[in-house]
Protein backbone atom coordinates (compact mmCIF):
# COMPACT_ATOMS: atom_id res chain seq x y z
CA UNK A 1 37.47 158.27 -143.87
CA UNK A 2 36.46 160.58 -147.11
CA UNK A 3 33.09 161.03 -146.02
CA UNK A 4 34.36 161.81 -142.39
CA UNK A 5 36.91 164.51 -144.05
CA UNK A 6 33.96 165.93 -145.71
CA UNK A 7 32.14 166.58 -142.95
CA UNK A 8 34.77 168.71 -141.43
CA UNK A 9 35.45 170.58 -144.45
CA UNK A 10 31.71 171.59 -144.27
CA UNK A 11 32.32 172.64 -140.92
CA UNK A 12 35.56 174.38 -141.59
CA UNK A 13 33.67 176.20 -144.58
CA UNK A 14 30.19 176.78 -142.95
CA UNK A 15 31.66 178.79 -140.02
CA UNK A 16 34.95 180.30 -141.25
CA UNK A 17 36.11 181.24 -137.78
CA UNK A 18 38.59 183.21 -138.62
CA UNK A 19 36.76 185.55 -141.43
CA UNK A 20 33.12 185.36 -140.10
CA UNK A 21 31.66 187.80 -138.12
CA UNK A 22 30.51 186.70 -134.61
CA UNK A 23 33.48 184.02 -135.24
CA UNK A 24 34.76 184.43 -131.95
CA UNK A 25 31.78 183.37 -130.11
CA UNK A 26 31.70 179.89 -132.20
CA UNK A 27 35.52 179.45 -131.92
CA UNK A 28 34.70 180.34 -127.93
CA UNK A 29 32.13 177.94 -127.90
CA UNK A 30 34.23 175.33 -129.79
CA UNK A 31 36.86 175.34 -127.06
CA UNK A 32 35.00 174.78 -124.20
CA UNK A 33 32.84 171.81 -125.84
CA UNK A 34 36.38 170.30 -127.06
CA UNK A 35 37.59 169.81 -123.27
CA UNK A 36 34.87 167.53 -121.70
CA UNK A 37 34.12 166.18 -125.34
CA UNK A 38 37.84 164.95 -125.37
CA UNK A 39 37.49 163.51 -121.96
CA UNK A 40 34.45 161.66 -122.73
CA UNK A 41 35.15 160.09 -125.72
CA UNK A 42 34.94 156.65 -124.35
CA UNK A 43 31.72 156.82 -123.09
CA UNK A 44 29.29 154.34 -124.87
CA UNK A 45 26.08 152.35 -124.15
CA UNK A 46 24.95 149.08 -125.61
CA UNK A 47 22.09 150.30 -127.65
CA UNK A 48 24.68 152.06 -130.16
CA UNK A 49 26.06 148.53 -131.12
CA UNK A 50 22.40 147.38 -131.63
CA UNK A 51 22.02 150.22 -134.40
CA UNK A 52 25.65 149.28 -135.69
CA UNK A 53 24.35 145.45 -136.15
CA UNK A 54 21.52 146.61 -138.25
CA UNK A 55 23.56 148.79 -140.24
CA UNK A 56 26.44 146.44 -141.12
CA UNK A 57 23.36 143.93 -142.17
CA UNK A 58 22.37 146.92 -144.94
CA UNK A 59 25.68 147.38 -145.77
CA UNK A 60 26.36 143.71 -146.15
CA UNK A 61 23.12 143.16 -148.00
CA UNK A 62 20.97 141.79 -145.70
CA UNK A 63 18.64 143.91 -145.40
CA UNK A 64 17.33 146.02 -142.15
CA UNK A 65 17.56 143.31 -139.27
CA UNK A 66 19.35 142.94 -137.02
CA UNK A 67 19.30 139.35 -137.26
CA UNK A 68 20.83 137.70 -140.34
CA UNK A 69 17.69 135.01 -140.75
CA UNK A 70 15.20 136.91 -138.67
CA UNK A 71 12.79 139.29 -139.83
CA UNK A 72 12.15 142.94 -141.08
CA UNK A 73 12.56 144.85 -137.58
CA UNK A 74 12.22 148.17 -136.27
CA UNK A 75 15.60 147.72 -134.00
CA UNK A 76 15.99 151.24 -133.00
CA UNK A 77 14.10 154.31 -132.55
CA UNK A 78 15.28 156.98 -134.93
CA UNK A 79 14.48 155.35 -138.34
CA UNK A 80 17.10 155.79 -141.18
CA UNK A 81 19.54 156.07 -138.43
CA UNK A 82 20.90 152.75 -139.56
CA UNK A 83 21.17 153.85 -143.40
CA UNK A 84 23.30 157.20 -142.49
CA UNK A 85 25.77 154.21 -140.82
CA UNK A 86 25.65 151.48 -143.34
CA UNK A 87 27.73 153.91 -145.70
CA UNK A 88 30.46 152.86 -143.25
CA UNK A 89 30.01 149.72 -141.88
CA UNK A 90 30.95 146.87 -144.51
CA UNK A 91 33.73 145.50 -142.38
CA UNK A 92 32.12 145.18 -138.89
CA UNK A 93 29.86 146.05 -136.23
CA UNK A 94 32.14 148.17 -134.82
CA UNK A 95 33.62 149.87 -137.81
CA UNK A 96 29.99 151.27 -137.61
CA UNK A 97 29.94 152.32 -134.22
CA UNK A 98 32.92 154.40 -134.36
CA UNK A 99 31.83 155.85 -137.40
CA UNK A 100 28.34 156.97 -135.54
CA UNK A 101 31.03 158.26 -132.51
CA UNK A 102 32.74 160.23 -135.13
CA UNK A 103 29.35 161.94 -136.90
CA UNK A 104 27.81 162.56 -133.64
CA UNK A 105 31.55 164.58 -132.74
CA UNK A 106 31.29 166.60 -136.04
CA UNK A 107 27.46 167.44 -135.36
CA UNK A 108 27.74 168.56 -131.94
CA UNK A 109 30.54 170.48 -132.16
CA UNK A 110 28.66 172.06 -135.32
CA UNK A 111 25.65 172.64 -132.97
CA UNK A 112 27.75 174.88 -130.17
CA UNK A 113 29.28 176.87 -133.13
CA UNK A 114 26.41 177.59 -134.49
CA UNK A 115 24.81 178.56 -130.56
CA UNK A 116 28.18 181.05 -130.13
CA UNK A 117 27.46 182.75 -133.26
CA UNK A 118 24.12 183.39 -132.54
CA UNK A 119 24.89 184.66 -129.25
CA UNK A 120 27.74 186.41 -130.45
CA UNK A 121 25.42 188.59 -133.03
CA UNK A 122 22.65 189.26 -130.06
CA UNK A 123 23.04 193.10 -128.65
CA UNK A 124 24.07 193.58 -125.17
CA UNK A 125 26.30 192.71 -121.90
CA UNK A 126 28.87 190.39 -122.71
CA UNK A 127 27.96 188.49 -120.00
CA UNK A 128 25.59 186.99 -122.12
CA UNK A 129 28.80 184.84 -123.00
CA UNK A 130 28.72 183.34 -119.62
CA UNK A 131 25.62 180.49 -119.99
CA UNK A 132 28.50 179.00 -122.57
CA UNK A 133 30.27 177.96 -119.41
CA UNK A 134 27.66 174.87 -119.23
CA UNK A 135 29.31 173.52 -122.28
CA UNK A 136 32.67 172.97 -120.30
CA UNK A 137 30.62 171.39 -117.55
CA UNK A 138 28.14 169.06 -119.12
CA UNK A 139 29.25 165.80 -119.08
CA UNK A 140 25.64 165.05 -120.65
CA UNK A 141 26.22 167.33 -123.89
CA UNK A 142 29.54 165.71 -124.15
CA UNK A 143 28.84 161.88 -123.91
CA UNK A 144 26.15 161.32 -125.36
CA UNK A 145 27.72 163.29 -128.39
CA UNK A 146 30.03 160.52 -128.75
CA UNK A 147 28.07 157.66 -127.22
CA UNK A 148 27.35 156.23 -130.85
CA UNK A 149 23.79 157.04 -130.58
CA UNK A 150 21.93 159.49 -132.55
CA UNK A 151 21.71 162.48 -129.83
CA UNK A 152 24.50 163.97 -131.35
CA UNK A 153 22.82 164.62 -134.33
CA UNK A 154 19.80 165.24 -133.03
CA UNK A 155 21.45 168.18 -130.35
CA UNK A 156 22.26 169.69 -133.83
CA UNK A 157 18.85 169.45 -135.45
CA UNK A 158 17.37 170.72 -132.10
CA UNK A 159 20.04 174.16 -132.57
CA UNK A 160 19.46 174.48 -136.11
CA UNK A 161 15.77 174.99 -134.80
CA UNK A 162 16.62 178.29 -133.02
CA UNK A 163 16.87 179.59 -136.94
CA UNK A 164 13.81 182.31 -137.22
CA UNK A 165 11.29 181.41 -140.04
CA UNK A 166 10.40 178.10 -141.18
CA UNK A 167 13.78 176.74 -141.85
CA UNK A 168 13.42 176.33 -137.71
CA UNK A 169 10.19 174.38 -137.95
CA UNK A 170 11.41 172.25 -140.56
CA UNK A 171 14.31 171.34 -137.96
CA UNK A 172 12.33 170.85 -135.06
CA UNK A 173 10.16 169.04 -137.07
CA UNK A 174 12.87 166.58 -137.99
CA UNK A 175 14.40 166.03 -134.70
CA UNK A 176 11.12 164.78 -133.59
CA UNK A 177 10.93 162.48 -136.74
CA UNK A 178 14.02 161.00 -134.83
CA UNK A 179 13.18 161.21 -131.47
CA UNK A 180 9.37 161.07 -130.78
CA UNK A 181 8.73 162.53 -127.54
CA UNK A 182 10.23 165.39 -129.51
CA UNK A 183 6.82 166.48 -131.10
CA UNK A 184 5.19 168.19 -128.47
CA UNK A 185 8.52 170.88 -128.28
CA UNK A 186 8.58 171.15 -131.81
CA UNK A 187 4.72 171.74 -132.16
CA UNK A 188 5.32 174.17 -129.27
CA UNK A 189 8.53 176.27 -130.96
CA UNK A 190 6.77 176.05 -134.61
CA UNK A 191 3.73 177.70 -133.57
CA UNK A 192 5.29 180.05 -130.99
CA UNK A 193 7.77 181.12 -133.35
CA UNK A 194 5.16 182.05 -135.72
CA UNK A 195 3.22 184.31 -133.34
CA UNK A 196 6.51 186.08 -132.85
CA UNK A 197 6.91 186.79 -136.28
CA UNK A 198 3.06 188.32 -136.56
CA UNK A 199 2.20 185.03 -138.65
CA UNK A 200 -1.25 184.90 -139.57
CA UNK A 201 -3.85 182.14 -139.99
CA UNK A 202 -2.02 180.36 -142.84
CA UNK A 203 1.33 181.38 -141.66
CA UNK A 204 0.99 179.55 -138.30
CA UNK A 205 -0.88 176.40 -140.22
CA UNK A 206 2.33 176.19 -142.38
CA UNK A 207 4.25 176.37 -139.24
CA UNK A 208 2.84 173.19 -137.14
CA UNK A 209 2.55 171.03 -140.67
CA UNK A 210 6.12 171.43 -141.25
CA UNK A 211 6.83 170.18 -137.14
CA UNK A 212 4.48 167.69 -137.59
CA UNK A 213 4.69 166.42 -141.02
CA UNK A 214 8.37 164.81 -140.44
CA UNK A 215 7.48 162.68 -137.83
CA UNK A 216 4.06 161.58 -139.27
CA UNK A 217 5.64 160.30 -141.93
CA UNK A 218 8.09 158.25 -140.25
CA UNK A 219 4.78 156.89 -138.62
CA UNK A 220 3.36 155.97 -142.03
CA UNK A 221 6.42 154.43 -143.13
CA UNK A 222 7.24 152.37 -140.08
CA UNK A 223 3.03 151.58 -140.38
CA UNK A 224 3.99 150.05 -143.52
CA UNK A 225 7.19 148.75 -143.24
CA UNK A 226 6.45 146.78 -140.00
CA UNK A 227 2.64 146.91 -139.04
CA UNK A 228 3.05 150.00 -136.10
CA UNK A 229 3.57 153.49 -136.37
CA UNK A 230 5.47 153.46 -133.35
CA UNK A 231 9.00 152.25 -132.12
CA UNK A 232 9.31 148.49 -131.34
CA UNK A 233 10.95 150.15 -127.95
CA UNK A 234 6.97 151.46 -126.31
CA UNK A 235 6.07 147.57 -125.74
CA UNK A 236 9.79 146.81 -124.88
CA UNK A 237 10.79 148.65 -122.60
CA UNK A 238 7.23 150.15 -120.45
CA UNK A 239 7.53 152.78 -118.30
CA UNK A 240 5.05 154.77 -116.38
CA UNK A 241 4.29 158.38 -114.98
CA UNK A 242 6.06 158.14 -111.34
CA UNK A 243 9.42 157.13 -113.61
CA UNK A 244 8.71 159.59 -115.89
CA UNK A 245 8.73 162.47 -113.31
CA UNK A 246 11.66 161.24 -111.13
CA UNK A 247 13.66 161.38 -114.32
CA UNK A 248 12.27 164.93 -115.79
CA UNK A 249 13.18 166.03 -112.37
CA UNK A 250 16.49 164.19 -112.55
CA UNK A 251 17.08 166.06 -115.67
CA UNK A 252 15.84 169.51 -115.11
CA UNK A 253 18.85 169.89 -112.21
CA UNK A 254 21.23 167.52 -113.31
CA UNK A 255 21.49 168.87 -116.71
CA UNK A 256 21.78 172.66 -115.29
CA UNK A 257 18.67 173.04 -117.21
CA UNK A 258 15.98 174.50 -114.59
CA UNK A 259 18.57 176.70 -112.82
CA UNK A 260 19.34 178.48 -116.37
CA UNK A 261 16.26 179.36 -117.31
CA UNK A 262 14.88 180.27 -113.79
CA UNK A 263 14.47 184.38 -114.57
CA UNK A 264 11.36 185.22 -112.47
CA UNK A 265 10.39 188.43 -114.17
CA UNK A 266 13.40 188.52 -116.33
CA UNK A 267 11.68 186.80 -119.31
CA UNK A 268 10.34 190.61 -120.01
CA UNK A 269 13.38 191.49 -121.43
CA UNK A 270 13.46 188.66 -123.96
CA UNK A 271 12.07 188.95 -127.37
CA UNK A 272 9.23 186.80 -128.64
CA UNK A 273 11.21 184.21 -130.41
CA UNK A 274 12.83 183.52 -127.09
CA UNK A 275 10.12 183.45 -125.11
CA UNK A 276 8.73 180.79 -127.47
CA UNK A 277 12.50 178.97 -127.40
CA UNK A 278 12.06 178.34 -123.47
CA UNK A 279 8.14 177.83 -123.35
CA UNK A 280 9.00 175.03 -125.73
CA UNK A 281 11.77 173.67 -123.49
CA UNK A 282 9.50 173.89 -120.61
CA UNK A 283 7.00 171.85 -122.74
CA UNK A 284 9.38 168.99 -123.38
CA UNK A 285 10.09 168.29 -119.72
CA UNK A 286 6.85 167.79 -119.46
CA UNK A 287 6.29 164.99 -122.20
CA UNK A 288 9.54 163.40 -120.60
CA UNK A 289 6.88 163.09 -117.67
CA UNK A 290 4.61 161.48 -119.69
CA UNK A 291 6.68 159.36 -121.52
CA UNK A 292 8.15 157.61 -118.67
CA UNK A 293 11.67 159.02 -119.15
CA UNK A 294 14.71 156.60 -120.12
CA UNK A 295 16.51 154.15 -118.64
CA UNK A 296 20.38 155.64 -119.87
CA UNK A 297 22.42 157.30 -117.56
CA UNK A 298 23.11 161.38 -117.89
CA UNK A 299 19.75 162.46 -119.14
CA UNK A 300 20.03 161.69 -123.36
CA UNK A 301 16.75 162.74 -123.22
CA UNK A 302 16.93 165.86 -122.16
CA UNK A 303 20.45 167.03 -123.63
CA UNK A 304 19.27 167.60 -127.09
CA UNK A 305 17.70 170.54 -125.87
CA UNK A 306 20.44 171.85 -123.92
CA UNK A 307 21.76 174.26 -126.48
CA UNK A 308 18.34 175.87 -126.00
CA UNK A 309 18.29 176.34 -122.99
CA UNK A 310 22.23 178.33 -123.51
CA UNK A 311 20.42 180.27 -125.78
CA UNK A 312 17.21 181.54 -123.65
CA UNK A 313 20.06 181.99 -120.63
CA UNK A 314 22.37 184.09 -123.15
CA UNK A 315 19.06 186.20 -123.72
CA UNK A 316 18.36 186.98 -120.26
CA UNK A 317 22.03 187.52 -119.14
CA UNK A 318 22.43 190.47 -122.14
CA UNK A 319 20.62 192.87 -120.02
CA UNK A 320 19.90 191.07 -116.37
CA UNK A 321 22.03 192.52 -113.86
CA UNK A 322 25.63 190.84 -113.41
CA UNK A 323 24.71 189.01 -109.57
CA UNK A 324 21.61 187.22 -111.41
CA UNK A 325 23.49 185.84 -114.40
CA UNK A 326 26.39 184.72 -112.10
CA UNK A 327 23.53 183.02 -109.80
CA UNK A 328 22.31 181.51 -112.59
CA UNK A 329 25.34 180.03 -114.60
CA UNK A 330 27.04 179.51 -111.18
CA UNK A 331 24.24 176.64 -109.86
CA UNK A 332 23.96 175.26 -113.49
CA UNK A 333 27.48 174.64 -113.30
CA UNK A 334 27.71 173.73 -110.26
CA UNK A 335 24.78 170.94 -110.44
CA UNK A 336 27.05 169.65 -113.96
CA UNK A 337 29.84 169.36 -111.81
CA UNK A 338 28.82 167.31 -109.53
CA UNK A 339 27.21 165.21 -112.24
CA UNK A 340 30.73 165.05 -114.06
CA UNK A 341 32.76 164.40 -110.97
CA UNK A 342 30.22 161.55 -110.22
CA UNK A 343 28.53 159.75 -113.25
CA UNK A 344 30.48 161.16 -116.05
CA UNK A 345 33.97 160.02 -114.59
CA UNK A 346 32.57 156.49 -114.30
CA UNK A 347 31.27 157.04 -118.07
CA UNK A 348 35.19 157.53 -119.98
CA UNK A 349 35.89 153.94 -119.43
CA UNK A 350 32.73 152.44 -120.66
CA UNK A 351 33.83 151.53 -124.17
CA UNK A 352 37.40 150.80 -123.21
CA UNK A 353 35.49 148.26 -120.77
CA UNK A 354 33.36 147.03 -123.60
CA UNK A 355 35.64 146.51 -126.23
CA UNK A 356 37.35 144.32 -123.53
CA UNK A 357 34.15 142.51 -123.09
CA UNK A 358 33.70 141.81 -126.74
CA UNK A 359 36.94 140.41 -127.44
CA UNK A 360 37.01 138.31 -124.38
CA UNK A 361 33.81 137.09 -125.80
CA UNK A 362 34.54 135.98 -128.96
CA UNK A 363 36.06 132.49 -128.19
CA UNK A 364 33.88 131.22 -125.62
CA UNK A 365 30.81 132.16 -128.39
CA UNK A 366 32.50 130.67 -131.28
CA UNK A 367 30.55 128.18 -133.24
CA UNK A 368 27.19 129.64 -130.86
CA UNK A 369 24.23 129.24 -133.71
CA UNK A 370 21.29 130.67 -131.15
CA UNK A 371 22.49 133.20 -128.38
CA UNK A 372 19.84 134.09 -125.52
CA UNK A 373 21.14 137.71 -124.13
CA UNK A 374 19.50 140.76 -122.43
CA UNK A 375 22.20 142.96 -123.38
CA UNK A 376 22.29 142.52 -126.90
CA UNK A 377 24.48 145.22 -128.13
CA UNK A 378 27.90 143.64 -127.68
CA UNK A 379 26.90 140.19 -127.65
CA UNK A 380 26.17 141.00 -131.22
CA UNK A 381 29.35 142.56 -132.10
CA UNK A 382 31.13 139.88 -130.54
CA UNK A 383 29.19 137.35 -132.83
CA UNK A 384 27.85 136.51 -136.00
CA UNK A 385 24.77 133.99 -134.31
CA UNK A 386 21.57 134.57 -133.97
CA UNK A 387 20.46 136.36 -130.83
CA UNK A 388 17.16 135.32 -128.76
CA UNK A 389 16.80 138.85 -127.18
CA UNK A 390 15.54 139.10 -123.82
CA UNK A 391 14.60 142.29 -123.86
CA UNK A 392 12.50 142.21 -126.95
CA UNK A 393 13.66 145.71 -128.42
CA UNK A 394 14.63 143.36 -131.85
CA UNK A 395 12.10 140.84 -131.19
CA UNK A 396 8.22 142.19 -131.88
CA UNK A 397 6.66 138.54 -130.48
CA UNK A 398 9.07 139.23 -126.79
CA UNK A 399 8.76 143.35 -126.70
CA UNK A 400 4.78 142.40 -126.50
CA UNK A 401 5.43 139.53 -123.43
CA UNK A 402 4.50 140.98 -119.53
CA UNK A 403 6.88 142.52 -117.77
CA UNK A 404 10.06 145.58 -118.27
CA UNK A 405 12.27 145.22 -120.57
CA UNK A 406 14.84 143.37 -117.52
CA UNK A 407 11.54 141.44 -116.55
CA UNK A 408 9.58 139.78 -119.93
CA UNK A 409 7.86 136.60 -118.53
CA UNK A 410 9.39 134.67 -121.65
CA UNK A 411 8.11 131.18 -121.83
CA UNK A 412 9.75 128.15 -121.80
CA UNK A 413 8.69 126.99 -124.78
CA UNK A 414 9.79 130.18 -127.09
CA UNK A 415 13.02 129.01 -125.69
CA UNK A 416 13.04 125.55 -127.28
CA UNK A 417 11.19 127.58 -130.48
CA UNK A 418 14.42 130.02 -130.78
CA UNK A 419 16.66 126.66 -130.65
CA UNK A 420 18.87 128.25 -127.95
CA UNK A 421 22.06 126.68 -127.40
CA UNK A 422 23.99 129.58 -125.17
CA UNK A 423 22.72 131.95 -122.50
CA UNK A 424 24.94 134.85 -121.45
CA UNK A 425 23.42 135.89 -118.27
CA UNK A 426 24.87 139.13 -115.69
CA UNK A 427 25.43 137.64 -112.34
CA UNK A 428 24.69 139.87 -109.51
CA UNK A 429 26.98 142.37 -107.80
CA UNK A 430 29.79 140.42 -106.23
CA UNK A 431 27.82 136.89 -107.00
CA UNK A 432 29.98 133.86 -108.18
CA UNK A 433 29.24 130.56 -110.36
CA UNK A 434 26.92 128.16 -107.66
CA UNK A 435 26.90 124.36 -108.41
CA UNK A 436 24.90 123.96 -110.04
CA UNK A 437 24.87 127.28 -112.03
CA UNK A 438 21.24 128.06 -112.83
CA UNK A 439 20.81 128.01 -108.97
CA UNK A 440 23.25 131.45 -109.42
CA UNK A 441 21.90 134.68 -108.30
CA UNK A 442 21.54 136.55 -111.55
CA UNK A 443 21.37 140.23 -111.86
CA UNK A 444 17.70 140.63 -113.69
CA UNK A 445 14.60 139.37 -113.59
CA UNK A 446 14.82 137.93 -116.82
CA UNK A 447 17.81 136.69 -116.26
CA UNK A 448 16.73 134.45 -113.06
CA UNK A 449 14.12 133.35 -114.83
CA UNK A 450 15.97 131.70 -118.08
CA UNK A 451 18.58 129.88 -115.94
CA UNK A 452 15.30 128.08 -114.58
CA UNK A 453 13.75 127.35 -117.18
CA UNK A 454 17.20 126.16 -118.68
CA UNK A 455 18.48 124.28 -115.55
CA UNK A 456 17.90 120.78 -117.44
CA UNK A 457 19.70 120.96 -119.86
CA UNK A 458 23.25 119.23 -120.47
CA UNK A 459 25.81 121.62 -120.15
CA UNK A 460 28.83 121.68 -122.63
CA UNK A 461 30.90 124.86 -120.72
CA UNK A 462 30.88 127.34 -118.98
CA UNK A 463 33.15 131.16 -119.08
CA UNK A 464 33.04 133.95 -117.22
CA UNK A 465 33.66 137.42 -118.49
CA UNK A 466 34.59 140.09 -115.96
CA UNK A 467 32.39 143.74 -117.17
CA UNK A 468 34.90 146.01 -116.38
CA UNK A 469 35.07 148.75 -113.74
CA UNK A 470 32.21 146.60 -111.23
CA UNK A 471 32.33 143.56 -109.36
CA UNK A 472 30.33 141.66 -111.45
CA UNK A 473 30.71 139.25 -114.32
CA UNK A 474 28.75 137.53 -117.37
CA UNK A 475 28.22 134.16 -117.68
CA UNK A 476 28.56 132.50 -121.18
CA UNK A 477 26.83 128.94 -120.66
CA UNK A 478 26.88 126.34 -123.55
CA UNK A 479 24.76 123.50 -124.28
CA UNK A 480 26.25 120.24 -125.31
CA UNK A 481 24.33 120.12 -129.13
């Protein structure tokens, strides 16, 4: 709890709402992230717990895994991640994950103080206050500041990059040592920034090395520390172009993004700087094309960026006549909305669901030594055993097997390898226990496939856990040694 109290000291001292000047536009900004931010503070998704696993193993002094007897294992994307948590993760997994919920918070409301200052101090209509109004509709800025994950911090390292000079490249430079598919926005905001600024020759050299150097070394270091420069999760979890653009489109309207920055012939009026600001953003929906997107609900990768994309809209709305700035922030808004009022209301209840999960969990996987799971996350707060995972975003030897990340062809054999002894498997929507049970319908691929190749073998019992808020339950199946 110190370090959390420090963090909002350095917030309360950094920004000074009350004595600053343009403190009004923070504290403005402030309020209307606080509203959806406090609705949303439930949301979660399973891949936070994985980091929390790994972090509580540091903290405990096992070292970076995220199994206890397994091996050395680039678990999650953002490297370090893990370390930033470990400082508060001695008791438990979920000690951990709550404290990531709580940084990501503090960052992102950071990151939309920072924005209304900023806009505050630019000349012109106030109207250039109204592209705020997206952070009191974005349920995507919101959750997935709190989801446990890393965006939060990132959506503050992506802001801090709107800073003029190099102190900007450095940022961009080290959200994309976080968040790869990052690189070709910061390359693009480094180097435009610098030709705004009348950089020359060395000036704009200085300008890409300091976007690029962060997230070449993480490269070198995850080279050495586990044979790849790149995240365990580009074999687990394949994707491919025709993904990649549904979700870029996805994201471009869903997040309010494209109708905000859609100006026509108002980007004249802009300066340089800002010009370079939304060339970049452009630029990253594009590598979100051909990176194949995500798999997460309300565009995570994409909402880093948001903040951005406020800023660029603020630019255009100081001198763009009142109808085109209402147009604009009215259909951004409006697309939010019916994201919140659909996805985002589903997402409050996800971690009171979870935490449900987990706890109903923990007797029926008592004395478990070898766990087989495609959702990892809270099967791994809810025990201390070793987890087979089916996914293979822990495991280097199944991230490499065919198949998605719901679909790995894993062989029997790795199976009897792993020494499994209990399977928790998703049953379909509305599917219940058949006789006998691996002759259930199960929800994925990977899934249907295990209970096959497990059908033989001498079952010692079986629970069901109901995942709250659908129709659909997990299986927890035992084998009798």
């Amino acid at each position: 709890m110190l370090q959390l109290a420090g963090i909002f000291s350095v917030l309360r001292r950094v920004l000074s709402l009350g004595s600053l000047p343009n403190g009004r536009g923070a504290l403005l900004a402030l309020i209307l992230a606080l509203v959806p931010l406090a609705l949303l503070r439930g949301f979660m998704v399973d891949d936070a717990l994985v980091t929390a696993r790994v972090a509580h193993h540091i903290a405990t002094g096992v070292g970076y895994r995220f199994n206890s007897d397994g091996p050395v294992v680039d678990a999650v994307t953002p490297l370090g991640w893990a370390y930033v948590l470990a400082a508060f993760a001695g008791s438990s997994v979920w000690r951990a994950f709550v404290a990531a919920k709580w940084i990501g918070a503090a960052s992102y409301a950071l990151a939309v103080m920072l924005l209304g200052r900023w806009i505050s101090a630019r000349a012109g209509s106030a109207w250039r206050f109204a592209p705020l109004l997206l952070l009191l509709c974005s349920a995507s800025l919101a959750a997935w500041a709190v989801s446990g994950m890393e965006t939060g911090f990132i959506t503050l390292l992506c802001t801090l990059s709107l800073a003029r000079g190099r102190a900007g490249a450095l940022a961009a430079g080290s959200a994309a040592a976080l968040r790869p598919e990052l690189m070709p926005w910061a390359m693009v905001l480094a180097f435009g920034s610098a030709v705004a600024r009348h950089e020359r020759a060395r000036g704009l050299g200085l300008a890409l090395a300091l976007a690029l150097a962060p997230p070449l070394a993480v490269a070198l270091v995850r080279q050495g520390l586990f044979g790849e420069p790149a995240p365990l999760a580009v074999w687990a979890k394949p994707s491919d172009l025709e993904h990649g653009l549904v979700y870029a489109v996805g994201a471009a309207f869903g997040t309010g993004a494209l109708p905000m920055l859609a100006a026509l012939g108002g980007y004249r009026s802009l300066d340089a700087h800002a010009r370079a600001v939304a060339l970049a953003v452009l630029v990253h929906f594009g590598a979100l094309v051909l990176s194949g997107g995500d798999w997460m609900a309300l565009y995570r990768l994409a909402t880093p960026l948001l903040p951005l994309v406020i800023f660029v809209c603020a630019g255009l709305a100081a001198r763009a006549p009142v109808w085109a700035t209402v147009s604009r922030v009215g259909s951004a808004c409006a697309l939010s909305v019916v994201v919140f009022a659909t996805t985002g209301v589903r997402a409050m209840k996800v971690g009171d669901h979870r935490a449900a999960l987990i706890e109903s969990a923990r007797q029926p996987l008592a004395g478990a030594r070898h766990v087989a799971a495609l959702d990892i996350g809270w099967v791994g707060a809810a025990t201390d055993a070793t987890i087979v995972d089916l996914a293979g975003i822990t495991d280097p030897v199944i991230a490499r097997l065919p198949g998605g990340h719901t679909s790995k062809r894993i062989p029997a054999e790795l199976l009897v390898q792993r020494r499994t002894d209990t399977w928790v498997l998703l049953l379909g929507k509305g599917e219940t226990l058949r006789s006998p049970w691996w002759s259930t319908h199960f929800d994925r691929a990977v899934e249907r496939r295990v209970a096959v190749l497990a059908r033989d073998i001498d079952v010692k019992s079986v629970a069901l856990l109901p995942l709250g808020g659908t129709n659909q339950r997990y299986a927890v199946i035992r084998a009798r040694y």
